[in-house]
C-alpha atoms as a PDB file:
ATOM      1  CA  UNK A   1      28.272 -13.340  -6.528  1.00  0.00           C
ATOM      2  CA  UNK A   2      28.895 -11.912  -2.967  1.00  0.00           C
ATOM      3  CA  UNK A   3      26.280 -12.326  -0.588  1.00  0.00           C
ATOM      4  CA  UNK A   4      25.541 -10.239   1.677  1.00  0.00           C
ATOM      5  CA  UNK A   5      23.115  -9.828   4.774  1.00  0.00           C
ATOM      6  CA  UNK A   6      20.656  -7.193   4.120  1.00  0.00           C
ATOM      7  CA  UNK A   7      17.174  -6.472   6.351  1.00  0.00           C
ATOM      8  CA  UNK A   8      14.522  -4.531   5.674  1.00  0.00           C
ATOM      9  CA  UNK A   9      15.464  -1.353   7.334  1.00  0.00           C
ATOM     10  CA  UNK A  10      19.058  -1.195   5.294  1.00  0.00           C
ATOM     11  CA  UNK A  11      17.518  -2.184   1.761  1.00  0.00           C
ATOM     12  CA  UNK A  12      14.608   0.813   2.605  1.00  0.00           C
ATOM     13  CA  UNK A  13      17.175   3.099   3.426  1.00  0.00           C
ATOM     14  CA  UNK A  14      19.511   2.497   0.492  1.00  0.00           C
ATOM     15  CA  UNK A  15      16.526   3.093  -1.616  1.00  0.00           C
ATOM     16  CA  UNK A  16      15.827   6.187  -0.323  1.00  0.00           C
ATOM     17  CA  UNK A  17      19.488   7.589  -1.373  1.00  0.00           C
ATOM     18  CA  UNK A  18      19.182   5.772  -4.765  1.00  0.00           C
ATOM     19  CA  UNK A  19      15.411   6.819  -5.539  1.00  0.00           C
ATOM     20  CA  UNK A  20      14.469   9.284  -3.978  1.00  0.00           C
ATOM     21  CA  UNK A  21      11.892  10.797  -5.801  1.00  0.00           C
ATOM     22  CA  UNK A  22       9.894   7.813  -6.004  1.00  0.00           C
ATOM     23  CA  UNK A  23       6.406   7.800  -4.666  1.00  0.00           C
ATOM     24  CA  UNK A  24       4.304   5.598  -2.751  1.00  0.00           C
ATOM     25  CA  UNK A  25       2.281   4.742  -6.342  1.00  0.00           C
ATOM     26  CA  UNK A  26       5.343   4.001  -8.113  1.00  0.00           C
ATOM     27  CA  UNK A  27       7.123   1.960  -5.280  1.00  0.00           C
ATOM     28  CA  UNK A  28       3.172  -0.408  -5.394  1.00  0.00           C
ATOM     29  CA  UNK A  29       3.796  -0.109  -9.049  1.00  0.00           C
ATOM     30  CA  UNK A  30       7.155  -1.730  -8.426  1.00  0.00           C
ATOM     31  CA  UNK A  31       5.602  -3.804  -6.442  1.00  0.00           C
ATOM     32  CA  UNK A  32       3.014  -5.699  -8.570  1.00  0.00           C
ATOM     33  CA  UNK A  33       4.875  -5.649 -11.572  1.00  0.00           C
ATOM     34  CA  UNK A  34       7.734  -7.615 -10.029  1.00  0.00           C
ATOM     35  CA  UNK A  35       5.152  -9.724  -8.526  1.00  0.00           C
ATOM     36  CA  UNK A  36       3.674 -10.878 -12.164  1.00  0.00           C
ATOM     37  CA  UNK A  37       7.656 -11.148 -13.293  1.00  0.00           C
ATOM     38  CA  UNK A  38       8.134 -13.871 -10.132  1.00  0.00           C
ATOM     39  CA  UNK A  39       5.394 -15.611 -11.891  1.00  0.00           C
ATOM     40  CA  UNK A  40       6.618 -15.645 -15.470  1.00  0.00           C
ATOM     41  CA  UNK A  41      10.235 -16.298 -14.174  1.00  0.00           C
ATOM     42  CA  UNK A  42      10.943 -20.101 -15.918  1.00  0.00           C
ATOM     43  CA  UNK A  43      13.643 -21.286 -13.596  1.00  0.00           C
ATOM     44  CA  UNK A  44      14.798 -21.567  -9.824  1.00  0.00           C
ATOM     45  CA  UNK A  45      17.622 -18.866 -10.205  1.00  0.00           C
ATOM     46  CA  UNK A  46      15.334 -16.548 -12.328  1.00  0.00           C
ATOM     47  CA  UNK A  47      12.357 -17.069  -9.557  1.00  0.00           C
ATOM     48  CA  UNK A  48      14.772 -16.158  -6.893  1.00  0.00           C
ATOM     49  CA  UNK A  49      16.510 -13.238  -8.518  1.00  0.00           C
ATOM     50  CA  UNK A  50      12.388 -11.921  -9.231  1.00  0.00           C
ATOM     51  CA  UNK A  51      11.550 -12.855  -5.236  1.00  0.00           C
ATOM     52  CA  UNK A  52      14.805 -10.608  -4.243  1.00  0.00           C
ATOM     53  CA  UNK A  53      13.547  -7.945  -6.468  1.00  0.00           C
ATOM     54  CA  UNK A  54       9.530  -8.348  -4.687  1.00  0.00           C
ATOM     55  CA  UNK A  55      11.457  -8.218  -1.061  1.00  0.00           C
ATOM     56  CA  UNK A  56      13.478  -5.141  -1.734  1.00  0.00           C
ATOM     57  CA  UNK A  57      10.068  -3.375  -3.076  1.00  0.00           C
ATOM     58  CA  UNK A  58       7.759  -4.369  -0.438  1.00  0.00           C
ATOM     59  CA  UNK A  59      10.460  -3.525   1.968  1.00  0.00           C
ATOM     60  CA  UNK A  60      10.313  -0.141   0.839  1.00  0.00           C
ATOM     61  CA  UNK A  61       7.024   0.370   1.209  1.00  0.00           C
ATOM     62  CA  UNK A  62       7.149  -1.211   4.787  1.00  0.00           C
ATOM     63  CA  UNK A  63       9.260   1.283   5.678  1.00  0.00           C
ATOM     64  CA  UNK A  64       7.265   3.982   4.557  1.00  0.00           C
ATOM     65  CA  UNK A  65       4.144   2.838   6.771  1.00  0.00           C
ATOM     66  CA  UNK A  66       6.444   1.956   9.606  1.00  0.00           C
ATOM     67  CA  UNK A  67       7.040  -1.762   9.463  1.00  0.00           C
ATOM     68  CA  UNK A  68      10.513  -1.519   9.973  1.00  0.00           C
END
């Protein structure tokens, strides 16, 4: 897997071009839902690959109230 360096402003603005249709609901949506799969998540990889996916969402909305 290739890492790569990614901050908040880059990850919101990818997701803009990717979904850009989404709304604020859907992106908290996104949001708590990944939350509750962090939780379930059984081991280290799968909690990290579910903490990625909280990061990128709450990034998002961040962005859209001007945190980045």
């Amino acid at each position: 897997m290739r890492r790569i360096k990614w901050h908040k402003k880059a990850i919101a603005d990818w997701h803009k071009k990717a979904l850009p249709d989404c709304t604020t609901d859907e992106q908290r949506y996104k949001c708590r839902l990944e939350a509750k799969e962090y939780y379930k998540a059984k081991d280290f990889d799968e909690r990290m690959s579910e903490l990625a996916d909280c990061y990128i969402a709450n990034a998002v909305l961040g962005e859209r109230f001007h945190d980045c």
